[in-house]
PDB file of N, CA and C in Angstrom:
ATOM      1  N   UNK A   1      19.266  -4.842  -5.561  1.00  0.00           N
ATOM      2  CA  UNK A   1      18.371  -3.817  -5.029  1.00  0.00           C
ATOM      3  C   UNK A   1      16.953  -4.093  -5.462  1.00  0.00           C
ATOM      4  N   UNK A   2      15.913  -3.197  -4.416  1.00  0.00           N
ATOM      5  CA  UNK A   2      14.527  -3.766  -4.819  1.00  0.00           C
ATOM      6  C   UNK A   2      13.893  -2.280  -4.913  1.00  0.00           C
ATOM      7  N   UNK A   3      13.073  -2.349  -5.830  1.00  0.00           N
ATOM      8  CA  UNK A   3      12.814  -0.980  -6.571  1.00  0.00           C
ATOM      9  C   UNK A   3      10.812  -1.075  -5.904  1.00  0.00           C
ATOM     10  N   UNK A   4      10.486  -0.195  -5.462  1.00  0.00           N
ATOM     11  CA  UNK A   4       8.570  -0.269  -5.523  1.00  0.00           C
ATOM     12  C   UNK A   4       8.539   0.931  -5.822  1.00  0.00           C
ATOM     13  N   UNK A   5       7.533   0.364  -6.942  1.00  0.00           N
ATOM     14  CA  UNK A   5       6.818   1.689  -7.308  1.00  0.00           C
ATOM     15  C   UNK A   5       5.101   1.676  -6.801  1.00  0.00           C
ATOM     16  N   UNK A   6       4.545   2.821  -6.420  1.00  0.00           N
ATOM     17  CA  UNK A   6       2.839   2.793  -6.368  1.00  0.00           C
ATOM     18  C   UNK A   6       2.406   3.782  -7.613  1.00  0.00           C
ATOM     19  N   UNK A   7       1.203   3.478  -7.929  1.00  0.00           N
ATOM     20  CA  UNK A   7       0.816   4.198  -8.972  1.00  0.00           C
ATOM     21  C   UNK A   7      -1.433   4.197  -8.549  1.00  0.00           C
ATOM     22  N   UNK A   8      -1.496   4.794  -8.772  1.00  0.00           N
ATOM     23  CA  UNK A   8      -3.095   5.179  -8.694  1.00  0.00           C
ATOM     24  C   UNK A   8      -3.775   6.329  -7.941  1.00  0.00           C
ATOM     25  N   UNK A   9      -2.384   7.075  -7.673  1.00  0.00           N
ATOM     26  CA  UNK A   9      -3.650   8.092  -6.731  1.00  0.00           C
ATOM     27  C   UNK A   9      -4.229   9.099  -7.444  1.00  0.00           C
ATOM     28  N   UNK A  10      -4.601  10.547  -6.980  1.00  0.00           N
ATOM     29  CA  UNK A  10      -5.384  11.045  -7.597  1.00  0.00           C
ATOM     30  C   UNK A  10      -6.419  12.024  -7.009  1.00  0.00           C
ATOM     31  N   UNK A  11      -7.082  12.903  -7.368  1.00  0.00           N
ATOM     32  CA  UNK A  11      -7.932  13.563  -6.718  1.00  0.00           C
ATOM     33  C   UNK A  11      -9.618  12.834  -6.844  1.00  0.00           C
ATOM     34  N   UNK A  12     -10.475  12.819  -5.575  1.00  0.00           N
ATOM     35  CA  UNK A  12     -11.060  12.503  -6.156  1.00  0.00           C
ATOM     36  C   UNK A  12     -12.540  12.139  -4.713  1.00  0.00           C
ATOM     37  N   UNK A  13     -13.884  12.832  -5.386  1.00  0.00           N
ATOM     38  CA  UNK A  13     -14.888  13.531  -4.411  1.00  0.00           C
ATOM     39  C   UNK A  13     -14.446  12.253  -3.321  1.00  0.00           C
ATOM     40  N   UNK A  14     -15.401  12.679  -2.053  1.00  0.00           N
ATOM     41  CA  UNK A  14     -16.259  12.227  -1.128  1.00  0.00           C
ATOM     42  C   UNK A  14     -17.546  11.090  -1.277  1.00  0.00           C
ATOM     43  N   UNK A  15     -16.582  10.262  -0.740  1.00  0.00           N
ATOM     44  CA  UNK A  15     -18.070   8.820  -1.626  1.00  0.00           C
ATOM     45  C   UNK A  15     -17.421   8.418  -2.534  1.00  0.00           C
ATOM     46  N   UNK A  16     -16.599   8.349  -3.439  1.00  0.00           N
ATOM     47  CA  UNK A  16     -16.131   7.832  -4.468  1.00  0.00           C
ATOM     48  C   UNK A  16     -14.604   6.485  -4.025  1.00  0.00           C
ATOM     49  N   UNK A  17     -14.520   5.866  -5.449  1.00  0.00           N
ATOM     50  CA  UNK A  17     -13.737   5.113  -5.211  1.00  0.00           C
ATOM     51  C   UNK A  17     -12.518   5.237  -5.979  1.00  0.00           C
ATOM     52  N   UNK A  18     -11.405   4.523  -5.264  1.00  0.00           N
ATOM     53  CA  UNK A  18      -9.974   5.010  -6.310  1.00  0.00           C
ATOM     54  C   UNK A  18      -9.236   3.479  -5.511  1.00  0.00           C
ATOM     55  N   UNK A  19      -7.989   2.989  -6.460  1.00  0.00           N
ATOM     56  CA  UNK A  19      -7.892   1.675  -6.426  1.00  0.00           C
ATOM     57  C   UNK A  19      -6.253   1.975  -6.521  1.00  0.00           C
ATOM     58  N   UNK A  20      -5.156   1.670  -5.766  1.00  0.00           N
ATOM     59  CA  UNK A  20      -4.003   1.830  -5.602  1.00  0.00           C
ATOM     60  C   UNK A  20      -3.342   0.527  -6.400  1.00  0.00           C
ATOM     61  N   UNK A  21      -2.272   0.545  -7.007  1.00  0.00           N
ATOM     62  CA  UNK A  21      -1.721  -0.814  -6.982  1.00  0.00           C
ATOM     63  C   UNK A  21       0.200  -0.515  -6.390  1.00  0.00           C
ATOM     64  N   UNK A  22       0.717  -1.583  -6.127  1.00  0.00           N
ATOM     65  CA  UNK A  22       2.280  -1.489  -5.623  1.00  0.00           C
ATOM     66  C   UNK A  22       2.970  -2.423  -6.612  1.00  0.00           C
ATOM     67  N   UNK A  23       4.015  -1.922  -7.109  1.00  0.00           N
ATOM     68  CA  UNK A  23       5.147  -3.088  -7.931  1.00  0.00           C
ATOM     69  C   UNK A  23       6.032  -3.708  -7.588  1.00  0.00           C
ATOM     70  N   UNK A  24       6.639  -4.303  -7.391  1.00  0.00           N
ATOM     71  CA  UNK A  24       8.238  -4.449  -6.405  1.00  0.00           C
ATOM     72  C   UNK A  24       8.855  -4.808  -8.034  1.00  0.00           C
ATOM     73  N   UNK A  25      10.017  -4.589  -7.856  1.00  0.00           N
ATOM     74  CA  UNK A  25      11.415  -4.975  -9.278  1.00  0.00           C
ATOM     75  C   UNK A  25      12.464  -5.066  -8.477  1.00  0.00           C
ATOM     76  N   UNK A  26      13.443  -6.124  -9.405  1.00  0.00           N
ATOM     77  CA  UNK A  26      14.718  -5.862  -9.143  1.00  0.00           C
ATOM     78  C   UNK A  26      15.277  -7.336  -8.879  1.00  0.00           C
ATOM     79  N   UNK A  27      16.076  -7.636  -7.720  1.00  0.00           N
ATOM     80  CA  UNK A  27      16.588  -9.230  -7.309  1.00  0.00           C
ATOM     81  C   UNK A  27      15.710  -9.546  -6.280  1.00  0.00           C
ATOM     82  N   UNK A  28      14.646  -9.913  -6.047  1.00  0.00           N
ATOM     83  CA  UNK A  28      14.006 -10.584  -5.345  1.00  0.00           C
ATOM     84  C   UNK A  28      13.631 -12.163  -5.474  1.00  0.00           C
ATOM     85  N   UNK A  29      14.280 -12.651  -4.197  1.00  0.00           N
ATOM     86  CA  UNK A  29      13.678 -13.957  -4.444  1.00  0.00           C
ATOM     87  C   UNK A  29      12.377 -14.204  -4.009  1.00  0.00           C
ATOM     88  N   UNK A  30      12.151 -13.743  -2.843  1.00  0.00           N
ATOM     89  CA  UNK A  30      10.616 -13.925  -2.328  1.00  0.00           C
ATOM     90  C   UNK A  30       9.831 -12.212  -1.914  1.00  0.00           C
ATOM     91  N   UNK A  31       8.829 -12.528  -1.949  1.00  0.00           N
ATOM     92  CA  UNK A  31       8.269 -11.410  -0.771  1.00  0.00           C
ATOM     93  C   UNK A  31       7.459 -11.770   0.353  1.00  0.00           C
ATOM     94  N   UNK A  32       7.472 -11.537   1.356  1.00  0.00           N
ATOM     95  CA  UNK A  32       7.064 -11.789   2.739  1.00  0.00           C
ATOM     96  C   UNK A  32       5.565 -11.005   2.934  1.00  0.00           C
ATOM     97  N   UNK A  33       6.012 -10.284   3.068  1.00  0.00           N
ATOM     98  CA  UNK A  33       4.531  -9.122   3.245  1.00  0.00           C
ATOM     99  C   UNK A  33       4.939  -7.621   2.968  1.00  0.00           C
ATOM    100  N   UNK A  34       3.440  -7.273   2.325  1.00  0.00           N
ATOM    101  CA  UNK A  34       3.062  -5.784   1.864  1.00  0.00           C
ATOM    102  C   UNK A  34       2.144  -5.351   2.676  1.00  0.00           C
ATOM    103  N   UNK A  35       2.386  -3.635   2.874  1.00  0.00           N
ATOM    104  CA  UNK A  35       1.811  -3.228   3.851  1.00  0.00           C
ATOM    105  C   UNK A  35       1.687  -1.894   3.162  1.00  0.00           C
ATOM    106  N   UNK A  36       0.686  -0.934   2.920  1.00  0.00           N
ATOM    107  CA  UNK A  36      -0.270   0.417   2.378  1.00  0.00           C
ATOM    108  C   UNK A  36       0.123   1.198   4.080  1.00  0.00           C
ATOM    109  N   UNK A  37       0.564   2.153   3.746  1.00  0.00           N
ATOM    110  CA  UNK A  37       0.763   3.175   4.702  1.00  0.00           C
ATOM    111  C   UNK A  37       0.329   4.154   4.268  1.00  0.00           C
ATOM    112  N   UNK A  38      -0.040   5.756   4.704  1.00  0.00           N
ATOM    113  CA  UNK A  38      -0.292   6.832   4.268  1.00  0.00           C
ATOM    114  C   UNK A  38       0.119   7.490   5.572  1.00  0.00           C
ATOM    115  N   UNK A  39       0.252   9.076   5.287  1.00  0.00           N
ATOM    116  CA  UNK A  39       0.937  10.251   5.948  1.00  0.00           C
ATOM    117  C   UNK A  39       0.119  11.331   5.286  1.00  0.00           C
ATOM    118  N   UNK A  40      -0.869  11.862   6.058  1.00  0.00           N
ATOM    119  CA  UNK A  40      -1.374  13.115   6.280  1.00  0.00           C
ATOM    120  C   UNK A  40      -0.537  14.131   6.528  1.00  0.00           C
ATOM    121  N   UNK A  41      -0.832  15.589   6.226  1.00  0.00           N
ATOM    122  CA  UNK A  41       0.436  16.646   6.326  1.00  0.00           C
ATOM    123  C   UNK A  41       0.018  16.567   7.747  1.00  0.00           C
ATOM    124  N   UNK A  42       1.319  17.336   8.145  1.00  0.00           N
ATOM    125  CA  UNK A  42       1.231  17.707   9.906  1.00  0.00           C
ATOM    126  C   UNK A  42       1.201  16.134  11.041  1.00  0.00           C
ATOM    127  N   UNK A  43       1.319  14.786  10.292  1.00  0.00           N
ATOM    128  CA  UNK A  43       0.881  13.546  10.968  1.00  0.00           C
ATOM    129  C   UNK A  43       2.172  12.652  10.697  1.00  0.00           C
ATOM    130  N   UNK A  44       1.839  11.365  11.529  1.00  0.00           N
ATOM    131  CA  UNK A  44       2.606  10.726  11.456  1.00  0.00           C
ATOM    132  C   UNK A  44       2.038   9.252  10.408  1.00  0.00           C
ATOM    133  N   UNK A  45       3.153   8.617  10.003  1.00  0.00           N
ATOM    134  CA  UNK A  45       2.927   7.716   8.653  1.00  0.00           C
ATOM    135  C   UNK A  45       2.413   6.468  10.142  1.00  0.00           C
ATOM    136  N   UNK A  46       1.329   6.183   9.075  1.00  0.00           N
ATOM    137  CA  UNK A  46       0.360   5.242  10.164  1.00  0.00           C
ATOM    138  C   UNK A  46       0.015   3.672   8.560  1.00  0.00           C
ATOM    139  N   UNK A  47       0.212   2.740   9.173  1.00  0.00           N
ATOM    140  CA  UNK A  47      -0.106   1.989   8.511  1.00  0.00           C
ATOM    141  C   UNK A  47      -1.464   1.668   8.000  1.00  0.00           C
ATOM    142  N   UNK A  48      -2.036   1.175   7.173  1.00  0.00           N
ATOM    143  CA  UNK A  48      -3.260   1.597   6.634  1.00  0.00           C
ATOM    144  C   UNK A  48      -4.098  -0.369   6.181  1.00  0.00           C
ATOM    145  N   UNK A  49      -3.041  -0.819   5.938  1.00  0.00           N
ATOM    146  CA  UNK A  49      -3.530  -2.571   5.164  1.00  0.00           C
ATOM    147  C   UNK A  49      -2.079  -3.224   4.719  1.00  0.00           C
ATOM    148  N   UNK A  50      -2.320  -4.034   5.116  1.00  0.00           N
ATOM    149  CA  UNK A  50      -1.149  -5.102   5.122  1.00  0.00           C
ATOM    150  C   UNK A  50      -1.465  -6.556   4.879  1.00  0.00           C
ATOM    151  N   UNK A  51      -1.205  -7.441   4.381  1.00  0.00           N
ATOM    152  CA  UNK A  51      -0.735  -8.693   3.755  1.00  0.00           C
ATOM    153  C   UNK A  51       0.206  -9.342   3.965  1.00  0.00           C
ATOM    154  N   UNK A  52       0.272 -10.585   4.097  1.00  0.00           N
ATOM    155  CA  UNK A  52       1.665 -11.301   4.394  1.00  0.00           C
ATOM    156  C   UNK A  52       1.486 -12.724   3.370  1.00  0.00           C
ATOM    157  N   UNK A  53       2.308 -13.785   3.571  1.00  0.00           N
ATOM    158  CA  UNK A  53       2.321 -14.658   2.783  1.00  0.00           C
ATOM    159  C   UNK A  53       1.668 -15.746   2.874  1.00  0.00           C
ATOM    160  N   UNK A  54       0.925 -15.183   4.113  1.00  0.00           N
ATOM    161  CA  UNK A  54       0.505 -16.550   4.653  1.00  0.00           C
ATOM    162  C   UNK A  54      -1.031 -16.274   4.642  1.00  0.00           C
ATOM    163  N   UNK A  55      -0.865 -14.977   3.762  1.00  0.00           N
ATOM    164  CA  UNK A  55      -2.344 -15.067   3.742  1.00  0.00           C
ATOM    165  C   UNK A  55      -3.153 -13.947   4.532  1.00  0.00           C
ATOM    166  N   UNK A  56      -2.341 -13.853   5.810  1.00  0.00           N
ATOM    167  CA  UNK A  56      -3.111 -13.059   6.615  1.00  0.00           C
ATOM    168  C   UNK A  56      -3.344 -11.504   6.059  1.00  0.00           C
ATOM    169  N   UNK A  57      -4.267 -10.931   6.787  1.00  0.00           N
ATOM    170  CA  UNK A  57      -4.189  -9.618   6.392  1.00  0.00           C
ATOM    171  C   UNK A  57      -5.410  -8.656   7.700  1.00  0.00           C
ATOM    172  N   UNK A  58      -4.789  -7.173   7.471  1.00  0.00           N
ATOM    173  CA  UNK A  58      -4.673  -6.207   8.593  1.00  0.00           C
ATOM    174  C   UNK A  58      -5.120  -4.949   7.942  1.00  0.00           C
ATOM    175  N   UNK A  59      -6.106  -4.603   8.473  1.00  0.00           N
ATOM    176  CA  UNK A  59      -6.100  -3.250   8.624  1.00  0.00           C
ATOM    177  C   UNK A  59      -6.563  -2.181   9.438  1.00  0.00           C
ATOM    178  N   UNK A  60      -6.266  -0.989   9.367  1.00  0.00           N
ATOM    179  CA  UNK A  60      -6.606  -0.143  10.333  1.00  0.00           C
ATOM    180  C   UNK A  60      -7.886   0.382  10.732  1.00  0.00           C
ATOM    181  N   UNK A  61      -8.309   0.466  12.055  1.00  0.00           N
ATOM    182  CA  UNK A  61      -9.903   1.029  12.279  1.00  0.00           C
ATOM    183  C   UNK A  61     -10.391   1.758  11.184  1.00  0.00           C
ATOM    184  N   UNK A  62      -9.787   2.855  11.035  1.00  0.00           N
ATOM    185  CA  UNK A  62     -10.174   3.512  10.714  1.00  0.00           C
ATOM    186  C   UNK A  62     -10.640   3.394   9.074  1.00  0.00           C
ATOM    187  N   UNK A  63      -9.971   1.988   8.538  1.00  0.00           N
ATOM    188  CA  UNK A  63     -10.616   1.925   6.764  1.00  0.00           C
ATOM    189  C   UNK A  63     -11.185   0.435   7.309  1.00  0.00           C
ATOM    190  N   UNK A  64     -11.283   0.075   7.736  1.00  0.00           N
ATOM    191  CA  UNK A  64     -12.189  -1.359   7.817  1.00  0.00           C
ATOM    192  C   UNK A  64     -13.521  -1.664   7.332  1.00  0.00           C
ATOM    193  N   UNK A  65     -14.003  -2.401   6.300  1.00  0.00           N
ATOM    194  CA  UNK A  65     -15.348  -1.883   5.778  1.00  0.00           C
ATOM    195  C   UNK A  65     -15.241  -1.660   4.200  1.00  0.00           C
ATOM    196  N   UNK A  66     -13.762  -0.753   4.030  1.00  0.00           N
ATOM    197  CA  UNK A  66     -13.994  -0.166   3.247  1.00  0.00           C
ATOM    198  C   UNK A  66     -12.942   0.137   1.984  1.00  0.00           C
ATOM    199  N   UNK A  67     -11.517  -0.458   3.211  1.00  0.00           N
ATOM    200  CA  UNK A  67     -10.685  -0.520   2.110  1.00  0.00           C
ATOM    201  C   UNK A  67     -10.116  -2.296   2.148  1.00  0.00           C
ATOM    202  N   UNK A  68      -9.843  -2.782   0.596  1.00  0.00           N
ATOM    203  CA  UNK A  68      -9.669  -4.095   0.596  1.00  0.00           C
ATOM    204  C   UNK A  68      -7.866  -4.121  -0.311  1.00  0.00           C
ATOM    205  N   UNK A  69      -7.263  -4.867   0.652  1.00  0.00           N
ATOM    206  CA  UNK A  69      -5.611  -5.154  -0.175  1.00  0.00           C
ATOM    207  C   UNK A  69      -6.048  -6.432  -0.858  1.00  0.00           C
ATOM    208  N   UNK A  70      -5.243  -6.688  -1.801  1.00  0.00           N
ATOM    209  CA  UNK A  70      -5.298  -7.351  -2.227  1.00  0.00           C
ATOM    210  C   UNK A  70      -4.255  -7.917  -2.992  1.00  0.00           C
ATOM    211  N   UNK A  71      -4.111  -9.310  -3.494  1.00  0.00           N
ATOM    212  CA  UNK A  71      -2.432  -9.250  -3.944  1.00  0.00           C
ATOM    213  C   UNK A  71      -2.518 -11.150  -4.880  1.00  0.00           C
ATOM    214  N   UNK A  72      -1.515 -11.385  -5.879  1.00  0.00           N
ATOM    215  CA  UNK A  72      -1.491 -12.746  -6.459  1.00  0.00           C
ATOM    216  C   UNK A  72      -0.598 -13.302  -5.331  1.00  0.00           C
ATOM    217  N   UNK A  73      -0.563 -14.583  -6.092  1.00  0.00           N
ATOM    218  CA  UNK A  73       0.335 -15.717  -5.111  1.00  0.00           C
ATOM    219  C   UNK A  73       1.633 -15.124  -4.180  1.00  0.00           C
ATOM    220  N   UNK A  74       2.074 -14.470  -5.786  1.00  0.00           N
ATOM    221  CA  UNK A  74       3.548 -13.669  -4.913  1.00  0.00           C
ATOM    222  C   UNK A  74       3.745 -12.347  -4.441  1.00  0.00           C
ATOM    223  N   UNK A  75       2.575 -11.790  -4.375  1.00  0.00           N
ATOM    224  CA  UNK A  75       2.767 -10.535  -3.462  1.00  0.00           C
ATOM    225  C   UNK A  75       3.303  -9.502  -4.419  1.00  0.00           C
ATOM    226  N   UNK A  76       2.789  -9.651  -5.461  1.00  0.00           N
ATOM    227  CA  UNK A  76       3.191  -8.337  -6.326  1.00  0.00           C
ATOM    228  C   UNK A  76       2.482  -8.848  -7.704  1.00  0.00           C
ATOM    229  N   UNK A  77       2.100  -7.911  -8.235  1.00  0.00           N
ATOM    230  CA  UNK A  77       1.869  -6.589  -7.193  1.00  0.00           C
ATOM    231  C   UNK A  77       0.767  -6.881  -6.435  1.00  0.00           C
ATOM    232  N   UNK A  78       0.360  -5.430  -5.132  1.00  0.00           N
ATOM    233  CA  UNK A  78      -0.487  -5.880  -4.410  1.00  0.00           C
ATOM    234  C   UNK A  78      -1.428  -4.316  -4.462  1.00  0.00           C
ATOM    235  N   UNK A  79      -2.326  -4.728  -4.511  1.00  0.00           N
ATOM    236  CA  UNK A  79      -3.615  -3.486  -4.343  1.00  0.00           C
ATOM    237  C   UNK A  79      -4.349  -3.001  -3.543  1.00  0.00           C
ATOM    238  N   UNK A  80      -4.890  -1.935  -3.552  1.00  0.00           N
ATOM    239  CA  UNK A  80      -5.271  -0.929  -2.333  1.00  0.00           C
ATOM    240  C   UNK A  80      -6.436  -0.723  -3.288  1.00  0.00           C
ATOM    241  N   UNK A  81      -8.131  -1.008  -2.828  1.00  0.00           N
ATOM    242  CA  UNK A  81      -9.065  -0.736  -3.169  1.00  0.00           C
ATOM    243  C   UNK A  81      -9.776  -0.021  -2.309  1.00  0.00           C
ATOM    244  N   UNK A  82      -9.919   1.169  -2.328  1.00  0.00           N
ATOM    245  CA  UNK A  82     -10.595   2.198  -1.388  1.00  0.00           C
ATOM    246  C   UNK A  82     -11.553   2.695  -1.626  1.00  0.00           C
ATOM    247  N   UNK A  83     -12.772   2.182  -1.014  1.00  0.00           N
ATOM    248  CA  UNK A  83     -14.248   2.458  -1.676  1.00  0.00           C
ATOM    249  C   UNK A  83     -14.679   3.683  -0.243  1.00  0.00           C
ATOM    250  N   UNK A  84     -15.847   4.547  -0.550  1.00  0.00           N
ATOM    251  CA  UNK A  84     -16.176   6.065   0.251  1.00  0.00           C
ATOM    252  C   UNK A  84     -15.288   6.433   0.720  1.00  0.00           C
ATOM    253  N   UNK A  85     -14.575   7.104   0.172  1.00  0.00           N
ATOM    254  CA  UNK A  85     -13.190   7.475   0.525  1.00  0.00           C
ATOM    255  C   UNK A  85     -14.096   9.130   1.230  1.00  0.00           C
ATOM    256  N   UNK A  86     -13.129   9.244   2.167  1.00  0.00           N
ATOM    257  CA  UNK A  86     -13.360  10.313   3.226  1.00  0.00           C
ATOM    258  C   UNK A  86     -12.333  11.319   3.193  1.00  0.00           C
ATOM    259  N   UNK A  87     -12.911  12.821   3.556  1.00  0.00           N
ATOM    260  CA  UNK A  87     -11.600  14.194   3.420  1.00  0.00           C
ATOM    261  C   UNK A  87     -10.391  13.569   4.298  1.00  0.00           C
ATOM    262  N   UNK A  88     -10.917  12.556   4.730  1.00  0.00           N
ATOM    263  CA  UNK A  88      -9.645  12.065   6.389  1.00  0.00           C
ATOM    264  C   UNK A  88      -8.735  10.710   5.734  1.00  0.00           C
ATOM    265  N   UNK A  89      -9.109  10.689   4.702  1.00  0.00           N
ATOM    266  CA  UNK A  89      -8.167   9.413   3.828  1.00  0.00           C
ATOM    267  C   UNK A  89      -7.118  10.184   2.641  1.00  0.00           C
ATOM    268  N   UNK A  90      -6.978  11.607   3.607  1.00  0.00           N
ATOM    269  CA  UNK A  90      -6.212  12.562   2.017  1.00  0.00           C
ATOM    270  C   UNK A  90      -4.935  12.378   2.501  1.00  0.00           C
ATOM    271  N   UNK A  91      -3.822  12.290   1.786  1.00  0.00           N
ATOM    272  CA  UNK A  91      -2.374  12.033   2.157  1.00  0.00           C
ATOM    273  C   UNK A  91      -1.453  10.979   1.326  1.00  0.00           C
ATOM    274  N   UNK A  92       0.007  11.251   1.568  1.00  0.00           N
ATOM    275  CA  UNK A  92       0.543  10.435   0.757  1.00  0.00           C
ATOM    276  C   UNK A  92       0.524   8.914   0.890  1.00  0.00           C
ATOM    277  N   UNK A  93       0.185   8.243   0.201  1.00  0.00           N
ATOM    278  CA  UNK A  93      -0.018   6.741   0.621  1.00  0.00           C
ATOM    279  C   UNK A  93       1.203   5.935  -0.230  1.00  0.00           C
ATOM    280  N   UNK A  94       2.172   5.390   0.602  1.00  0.00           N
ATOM    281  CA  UNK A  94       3.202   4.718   0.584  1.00  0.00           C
ATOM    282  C   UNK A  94       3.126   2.898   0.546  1.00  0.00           C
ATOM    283  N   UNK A  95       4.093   2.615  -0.230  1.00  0.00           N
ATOM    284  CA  UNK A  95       4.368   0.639   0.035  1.00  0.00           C
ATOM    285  C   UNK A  95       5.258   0.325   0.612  1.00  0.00           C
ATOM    286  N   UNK A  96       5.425  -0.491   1.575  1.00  0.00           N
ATOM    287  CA  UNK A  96       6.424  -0.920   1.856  1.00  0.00           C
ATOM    288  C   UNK A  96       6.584  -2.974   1.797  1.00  0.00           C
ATOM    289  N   UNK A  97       7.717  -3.214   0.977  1.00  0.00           N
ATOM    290  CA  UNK A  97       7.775  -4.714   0.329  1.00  0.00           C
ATOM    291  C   UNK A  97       8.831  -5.165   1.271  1.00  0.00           C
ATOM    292  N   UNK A  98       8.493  -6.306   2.028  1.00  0.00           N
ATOM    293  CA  UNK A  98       9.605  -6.869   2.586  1.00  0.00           C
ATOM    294  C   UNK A  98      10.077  -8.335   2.138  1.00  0.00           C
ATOM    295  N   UNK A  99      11.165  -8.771   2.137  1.00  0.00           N
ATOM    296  CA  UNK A  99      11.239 -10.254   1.655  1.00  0.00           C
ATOM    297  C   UNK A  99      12.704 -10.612   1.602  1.00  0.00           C
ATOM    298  N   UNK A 100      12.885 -11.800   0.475  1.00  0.00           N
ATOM    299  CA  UNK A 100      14.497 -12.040   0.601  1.00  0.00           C
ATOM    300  C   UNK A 100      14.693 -11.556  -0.955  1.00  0.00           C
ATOM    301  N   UNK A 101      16.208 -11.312  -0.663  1.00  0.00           N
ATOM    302  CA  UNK A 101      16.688 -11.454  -1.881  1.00  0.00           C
ATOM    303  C   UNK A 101      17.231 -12.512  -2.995  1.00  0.00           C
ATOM    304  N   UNK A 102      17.630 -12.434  -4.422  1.00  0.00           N
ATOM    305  CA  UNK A 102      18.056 -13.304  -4.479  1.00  0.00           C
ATOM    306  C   UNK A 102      19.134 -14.356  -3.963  1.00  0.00           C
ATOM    307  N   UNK A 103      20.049 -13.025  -3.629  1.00  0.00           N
ATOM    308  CA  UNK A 103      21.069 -13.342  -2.767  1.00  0.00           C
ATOM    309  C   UNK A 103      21.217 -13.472  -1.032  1.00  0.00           C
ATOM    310  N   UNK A 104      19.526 -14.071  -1.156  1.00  0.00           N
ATOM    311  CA  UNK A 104      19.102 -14.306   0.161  1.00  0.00           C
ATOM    312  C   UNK A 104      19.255 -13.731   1.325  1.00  0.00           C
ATOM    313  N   UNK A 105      19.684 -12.249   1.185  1.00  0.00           N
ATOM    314  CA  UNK A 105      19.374 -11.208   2.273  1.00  0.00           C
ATOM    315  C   UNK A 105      18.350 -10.457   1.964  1.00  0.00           C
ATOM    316  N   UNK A 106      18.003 -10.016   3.497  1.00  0.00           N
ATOM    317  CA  UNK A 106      16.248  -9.822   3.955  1.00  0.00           C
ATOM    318  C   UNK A 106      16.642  -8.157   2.946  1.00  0.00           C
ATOM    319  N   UNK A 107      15.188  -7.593   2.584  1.00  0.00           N
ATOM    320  CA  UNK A 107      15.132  -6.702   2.251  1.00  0.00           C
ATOM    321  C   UNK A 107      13.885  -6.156   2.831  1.00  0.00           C
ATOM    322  N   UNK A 108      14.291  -4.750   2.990  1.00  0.00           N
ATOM    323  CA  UNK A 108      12.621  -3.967   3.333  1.00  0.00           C
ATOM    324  C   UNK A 108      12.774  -2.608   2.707  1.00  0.00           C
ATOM    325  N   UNK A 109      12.267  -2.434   1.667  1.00  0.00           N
ATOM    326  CA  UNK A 109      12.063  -1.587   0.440  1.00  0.00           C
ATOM    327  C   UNK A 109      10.618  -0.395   0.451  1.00  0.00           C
ATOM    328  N   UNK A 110      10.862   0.395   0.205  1.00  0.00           N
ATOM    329  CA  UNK A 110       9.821   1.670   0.544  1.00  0.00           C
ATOM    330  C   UNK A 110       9.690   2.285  -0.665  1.00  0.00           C
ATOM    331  N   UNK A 111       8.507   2.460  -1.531  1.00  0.00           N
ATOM    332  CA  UNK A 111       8.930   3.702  -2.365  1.00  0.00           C
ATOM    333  C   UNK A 111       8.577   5.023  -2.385  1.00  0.00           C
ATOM    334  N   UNK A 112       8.194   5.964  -2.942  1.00  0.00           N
ATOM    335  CA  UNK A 112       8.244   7.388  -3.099  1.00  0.00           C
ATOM    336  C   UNK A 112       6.770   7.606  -2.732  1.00  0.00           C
ATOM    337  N   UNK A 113       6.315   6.581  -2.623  1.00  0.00           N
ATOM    338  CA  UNK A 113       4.500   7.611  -2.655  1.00  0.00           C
ATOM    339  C   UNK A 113       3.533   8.021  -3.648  1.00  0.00           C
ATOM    340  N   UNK A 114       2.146   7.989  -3.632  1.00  0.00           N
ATOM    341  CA  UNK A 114       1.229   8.268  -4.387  1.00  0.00           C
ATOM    342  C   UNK A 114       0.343   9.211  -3.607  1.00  0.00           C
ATOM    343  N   UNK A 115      -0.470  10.625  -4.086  1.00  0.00           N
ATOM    344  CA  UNK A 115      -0.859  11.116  -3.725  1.00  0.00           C
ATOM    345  C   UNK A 115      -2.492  11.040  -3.183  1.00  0.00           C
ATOM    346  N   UNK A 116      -3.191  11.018  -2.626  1.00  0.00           N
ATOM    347  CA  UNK A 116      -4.516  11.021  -2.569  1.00  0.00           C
ATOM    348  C   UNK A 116      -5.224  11.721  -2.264  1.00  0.00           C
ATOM    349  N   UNK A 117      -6.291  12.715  -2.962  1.00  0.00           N
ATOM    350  CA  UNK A 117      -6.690  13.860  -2.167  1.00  0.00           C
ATOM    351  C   UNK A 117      -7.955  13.271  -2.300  1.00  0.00           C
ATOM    352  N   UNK A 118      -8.874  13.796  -1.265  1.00  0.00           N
ATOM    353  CA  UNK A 118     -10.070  12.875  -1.312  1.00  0.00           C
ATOM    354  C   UNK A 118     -11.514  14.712  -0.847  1.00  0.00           C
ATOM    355  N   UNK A 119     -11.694  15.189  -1.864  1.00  0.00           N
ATOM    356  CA  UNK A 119     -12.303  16.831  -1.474  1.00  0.00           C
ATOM    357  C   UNK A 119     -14.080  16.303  -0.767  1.00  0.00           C
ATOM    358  N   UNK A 120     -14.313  17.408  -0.239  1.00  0.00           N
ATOM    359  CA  UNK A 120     -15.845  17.472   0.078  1.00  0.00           C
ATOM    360  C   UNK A 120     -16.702  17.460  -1.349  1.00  0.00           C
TER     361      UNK A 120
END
């Protein structure tokens, strides 16, 4: 089994910055790509920045500019740097780790969430 944890959220003004990181544990042989999601109340979980192994990386209109992933060779952990964070960046912000296992089946692993409130 593959365990992610996120850790960094937090309350925190308008204009300011706050810096996410993701863990993966457990039997992993590789990881493929990480991807920062968040879920606003009342909304649907929308992907936010993503990474893969090859280097590439994605993110959504709406943080472009402003938020940067980031990650070592092996994709863990991988970081969420969110600079002028906006009342519209408030919500739970989720990881999701995909890759193989040791026992060389694919895994796609989610964990519990970090909070982000971002006030006027």
């Amino acid at each position: 089994q593959v365990q992610v944890v996120e850790s960094g959220g937090g309350l925190v003004q308008a204009g300011r910055s706050l810096s996410l990181a993701c863990e993966a544990s457990g039997n992993i042989f590789t990881i493929n790509g990480v991807g920062w999601y968040r879920q606003a109340p009342g909304k649907q979980r929308e992907l936010v920045a993503s990474v893969n192994s090859g280097g590439g990386v994605t993110y959504a209109d709406s943080v472009k500019g402003r938020f940067t992933i980031s990650r070592d060779n092996a994709l863990n952990p991988v970081y969420l740097s969110m600079n002028s964070l906006k009342p519209d960046d408030t919500g739970v912000y989720y990881c999701n780790v995909k890759g193989y296992s040791g026992s060389r089946y694919p895994f796609d692993s989610w964990g519990r969430g970090t909070q982000v409130t971002v006030s006027t």
